[in-house]
Protein backbone atom coordinates (compact mmCIF):
# COMPACT_ATOMS: atom_id res chain seq x y z
CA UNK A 1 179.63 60.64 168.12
CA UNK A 2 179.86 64.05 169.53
CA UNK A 3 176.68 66.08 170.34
CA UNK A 4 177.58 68.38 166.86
CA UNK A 5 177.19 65.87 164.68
CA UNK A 6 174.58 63.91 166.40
CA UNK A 7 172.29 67.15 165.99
CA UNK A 8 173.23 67.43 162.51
CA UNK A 9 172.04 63.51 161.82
CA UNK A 10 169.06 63.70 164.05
CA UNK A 11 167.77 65.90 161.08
CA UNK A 12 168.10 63.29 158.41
CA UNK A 13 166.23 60.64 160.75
CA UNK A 14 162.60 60.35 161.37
CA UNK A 15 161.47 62.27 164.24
CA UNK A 16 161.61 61.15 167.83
CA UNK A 17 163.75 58.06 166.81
CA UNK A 18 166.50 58.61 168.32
CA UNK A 19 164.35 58.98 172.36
CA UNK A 20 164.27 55.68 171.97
CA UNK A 21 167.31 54.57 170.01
CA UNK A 22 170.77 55.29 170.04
CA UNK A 23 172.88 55.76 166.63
CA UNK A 24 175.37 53.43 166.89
CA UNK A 25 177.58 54.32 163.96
CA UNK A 26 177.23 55.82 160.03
CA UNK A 27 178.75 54.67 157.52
CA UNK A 28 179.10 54.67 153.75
CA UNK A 29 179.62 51.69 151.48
CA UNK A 30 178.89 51.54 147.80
CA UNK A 31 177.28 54.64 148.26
CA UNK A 32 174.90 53.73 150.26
CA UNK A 33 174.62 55.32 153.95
CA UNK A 34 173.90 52.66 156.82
CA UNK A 35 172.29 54.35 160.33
CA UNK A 36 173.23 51.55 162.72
CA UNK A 37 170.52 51.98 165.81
CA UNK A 38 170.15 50.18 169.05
CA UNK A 39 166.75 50.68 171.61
CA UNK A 40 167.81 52.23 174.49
CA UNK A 41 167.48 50.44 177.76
CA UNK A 42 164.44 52.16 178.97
CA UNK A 43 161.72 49.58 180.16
CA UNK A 44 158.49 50.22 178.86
CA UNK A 45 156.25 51.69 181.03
CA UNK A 46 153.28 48.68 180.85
CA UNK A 47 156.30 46.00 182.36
CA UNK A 48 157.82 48.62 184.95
CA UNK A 49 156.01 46.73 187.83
CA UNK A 50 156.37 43.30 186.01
CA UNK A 51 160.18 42.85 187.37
CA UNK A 52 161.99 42.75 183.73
CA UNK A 53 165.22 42.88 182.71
CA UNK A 54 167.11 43.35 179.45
CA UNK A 55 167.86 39.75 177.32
CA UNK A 56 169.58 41.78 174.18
CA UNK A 57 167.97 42.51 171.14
CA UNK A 58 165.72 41.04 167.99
CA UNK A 59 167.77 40.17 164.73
CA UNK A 60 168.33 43.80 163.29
CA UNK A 61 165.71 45.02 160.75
CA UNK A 62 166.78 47.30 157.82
CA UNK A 63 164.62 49.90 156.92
CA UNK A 64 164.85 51.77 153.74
CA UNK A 65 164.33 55.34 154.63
CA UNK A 66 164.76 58.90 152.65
CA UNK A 67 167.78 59.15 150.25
CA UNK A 68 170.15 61.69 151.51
CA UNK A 69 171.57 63.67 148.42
CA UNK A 70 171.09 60.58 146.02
CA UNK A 71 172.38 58.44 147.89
CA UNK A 72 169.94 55.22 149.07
CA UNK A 73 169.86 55.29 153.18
CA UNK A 74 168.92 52.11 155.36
CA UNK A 75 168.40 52.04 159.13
CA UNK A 76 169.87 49.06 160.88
CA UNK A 77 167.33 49.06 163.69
CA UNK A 78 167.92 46.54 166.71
CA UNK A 79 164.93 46.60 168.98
CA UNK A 80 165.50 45.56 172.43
CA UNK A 81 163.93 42.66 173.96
CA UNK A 82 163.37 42.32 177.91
CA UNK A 83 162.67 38.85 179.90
CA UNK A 84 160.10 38.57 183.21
CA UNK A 85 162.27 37.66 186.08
CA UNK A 86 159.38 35.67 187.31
CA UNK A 87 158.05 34.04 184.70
CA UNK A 88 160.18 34.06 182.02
CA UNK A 89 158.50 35.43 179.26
CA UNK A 90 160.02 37.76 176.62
CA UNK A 91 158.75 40.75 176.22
CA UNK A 92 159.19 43.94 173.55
CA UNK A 93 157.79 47.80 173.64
CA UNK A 94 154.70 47.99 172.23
CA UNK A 95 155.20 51.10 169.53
CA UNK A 96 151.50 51.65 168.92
CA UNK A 97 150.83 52.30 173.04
CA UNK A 98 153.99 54.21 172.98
CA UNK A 99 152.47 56.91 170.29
CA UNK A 100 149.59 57.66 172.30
CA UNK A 101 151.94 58.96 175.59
CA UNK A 102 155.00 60.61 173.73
CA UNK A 103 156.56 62.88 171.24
CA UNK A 104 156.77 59.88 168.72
CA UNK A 105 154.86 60.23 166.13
CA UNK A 106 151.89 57.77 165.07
CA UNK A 107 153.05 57.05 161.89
CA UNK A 108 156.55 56.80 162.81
CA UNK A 109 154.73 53.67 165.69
CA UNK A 110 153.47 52.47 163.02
CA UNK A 111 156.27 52.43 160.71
CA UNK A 112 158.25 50.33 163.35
CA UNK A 113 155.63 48.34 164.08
CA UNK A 114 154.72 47.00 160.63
CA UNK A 115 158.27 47.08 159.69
CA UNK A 116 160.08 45.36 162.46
CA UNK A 117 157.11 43.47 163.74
């Protein structure tokens, strides 16, 4: 999508979601609006020295969020997942550390947290 538009929908979207996600695509079906997000590739700071790497994502959660003139909006949120080189284990950002440290706010780590798991 071009930076425009992007700016536009960033306003529509809870705030600071998309430093950590990237809209994927809109659309519109049965008038309903779908906001199709992926987590960006950024490795969470508490597994930077850890030796991860990115394994793809967690089934995608849908969110019901703010209606946007009427119409009923869901966000199709795909959190990332990451896998220790060494030992295997899968690991996932931890959205409640993440709210202490950013822009995000606490509710919003919450939010995820509770609603994606």
């Amino acid at each position: 999508m071009s930076d425009p538009y992007l700016e536009l929908i960033s306003l529509t979207l809870p705030e600071g979601l998309l430093d950590f996600f990237e809209l994927i695509s809109v659309k519109k079906e049965d008038g309903v609006f779908y906001f199709h997000l992926e987590e960006k590739n950024i490795i969470p700071m508490e597994h930077r020295s850890s030796g991860v790497h990115s394994k793809g994502f967690h089934q995608e959660a849908r969110v019901t969020d703010f209606p946007i003139r009427g119409k009923k909006v869901l966000l199709c949120i795909k959190k990332r997942r990451w896998e220790n080189i060494n030992t295997g284990e899968i690991v996932q950002r931890d959205w409640s550390l993440l709210s202490q440290g950013t822009r995000i706010t606490k509710d919003f780590a919450l939010f995820l947290k509770g609603a994606l798991g």
